[in-house]
Protein backbone atom coordinates (compact mmCIF):
# COMPACT_ATOMS: atom_id res chain seq x y z
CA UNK A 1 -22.82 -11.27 -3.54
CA UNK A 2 -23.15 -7.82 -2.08
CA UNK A 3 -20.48 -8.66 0.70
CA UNK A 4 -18.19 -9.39 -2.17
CA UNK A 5 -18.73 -6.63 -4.32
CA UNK A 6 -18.38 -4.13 -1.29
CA UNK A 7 -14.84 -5.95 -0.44
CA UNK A 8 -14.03 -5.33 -4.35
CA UNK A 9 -14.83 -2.11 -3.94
CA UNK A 10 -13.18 -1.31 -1.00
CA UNK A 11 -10.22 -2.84 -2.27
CA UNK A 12 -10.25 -0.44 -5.45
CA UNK A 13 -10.50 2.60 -3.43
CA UNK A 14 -8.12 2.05 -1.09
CA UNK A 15 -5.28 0.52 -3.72
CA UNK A 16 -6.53 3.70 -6.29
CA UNK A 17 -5.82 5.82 -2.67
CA UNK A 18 -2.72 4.46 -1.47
CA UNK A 19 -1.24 5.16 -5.07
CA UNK A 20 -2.11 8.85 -4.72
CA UNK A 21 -1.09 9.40 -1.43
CA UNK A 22 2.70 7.71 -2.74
CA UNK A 23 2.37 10.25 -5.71
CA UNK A 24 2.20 13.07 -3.65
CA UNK A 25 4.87 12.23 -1.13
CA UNK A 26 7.13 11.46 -3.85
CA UNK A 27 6.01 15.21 -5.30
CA UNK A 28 6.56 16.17 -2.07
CA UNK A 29 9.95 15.40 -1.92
CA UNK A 30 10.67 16.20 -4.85
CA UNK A 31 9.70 20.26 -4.20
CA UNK A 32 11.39 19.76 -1.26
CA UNK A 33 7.97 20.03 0.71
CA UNK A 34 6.49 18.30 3.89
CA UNK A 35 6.34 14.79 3.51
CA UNK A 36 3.77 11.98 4.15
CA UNK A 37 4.69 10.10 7.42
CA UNK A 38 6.06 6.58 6.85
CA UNK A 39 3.63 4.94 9.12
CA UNK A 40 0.69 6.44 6.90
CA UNK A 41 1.86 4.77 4.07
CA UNK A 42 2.31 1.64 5.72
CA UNK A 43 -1.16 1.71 7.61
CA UNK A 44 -2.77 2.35 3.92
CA UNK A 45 -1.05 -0.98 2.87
CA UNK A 46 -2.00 -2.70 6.15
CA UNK A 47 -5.62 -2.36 5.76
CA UNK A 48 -5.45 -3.72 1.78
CA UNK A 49 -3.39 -1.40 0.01
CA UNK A 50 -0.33 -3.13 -0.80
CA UNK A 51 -0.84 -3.82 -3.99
CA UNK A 52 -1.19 -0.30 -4.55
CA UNK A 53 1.81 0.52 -2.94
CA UNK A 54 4.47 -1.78 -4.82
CA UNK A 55 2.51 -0.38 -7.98
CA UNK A 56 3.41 2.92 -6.65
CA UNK A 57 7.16 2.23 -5.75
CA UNK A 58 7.14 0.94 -9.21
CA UNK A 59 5.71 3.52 -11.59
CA UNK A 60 7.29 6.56 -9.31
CA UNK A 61 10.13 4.76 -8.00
CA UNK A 62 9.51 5.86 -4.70
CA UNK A 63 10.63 4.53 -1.46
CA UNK A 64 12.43 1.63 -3.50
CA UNK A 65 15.22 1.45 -1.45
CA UNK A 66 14.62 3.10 1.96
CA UNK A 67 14.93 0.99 4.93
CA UNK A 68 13.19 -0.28 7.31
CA UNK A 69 10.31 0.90 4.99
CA UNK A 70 10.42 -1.77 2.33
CA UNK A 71 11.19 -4.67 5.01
CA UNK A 72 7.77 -3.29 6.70
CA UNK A 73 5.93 -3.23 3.20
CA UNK A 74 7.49 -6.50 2.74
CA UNK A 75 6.21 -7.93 6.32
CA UNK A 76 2.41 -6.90 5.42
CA UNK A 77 2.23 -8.22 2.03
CA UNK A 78 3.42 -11.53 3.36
CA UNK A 79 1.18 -11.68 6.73
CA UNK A 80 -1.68 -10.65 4.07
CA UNK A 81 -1.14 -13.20 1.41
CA UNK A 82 -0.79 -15.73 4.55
CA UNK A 83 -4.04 -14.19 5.59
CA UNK A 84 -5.54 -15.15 2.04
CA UNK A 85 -4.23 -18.71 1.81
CA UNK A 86 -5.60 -19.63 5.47
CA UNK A 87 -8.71 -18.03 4.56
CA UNK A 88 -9.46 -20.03 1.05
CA UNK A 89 -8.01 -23.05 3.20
CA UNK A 90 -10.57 -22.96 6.23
């Protein structure tokens, strides 16, 4: 019970996170500013932010159509939700 709500909670941060840090990059680049690295927001997605981050692309429509960027983001959320079905199928 605790295991899961730390997971839950992890998750939360780390989705709530990886939408702020795509809101500032896109602010970022918007003013023309120093930009978040690509492979930051990818590692923030790698380690369970993804769903964050397609929220993100979404609401700020940001990064929507820049390659190889979306193929990555596209790579993780598939190994992940492989991940998830071997898990629940062990």
């Amino acid at each position: 019970m605790i295991m899961t709500t730390t997971v839950a909670l992890f998750l939360m941060a780390i989705n709530a996170l990886t939408m702020l840090v795509f809101y500032q990059d896109k602010a970022s680049a918007i003013a023309g500013e120093r930009r978040v690295r690509e492979s930051d927001l990818l590692t923030l997605a790698f380690i369970g932010g993804t769903p964050g981050a397609f929220l993100a692309r979404h609401l700020f429509r940001h990064k929507t159509r820049k390659e190889p960027f979306s193929t990555h983001l596209m790579v993780i959320a598939v190994v992940q939700i492989g991940a998830l079905i071997g898990w629940f199928l062990l």
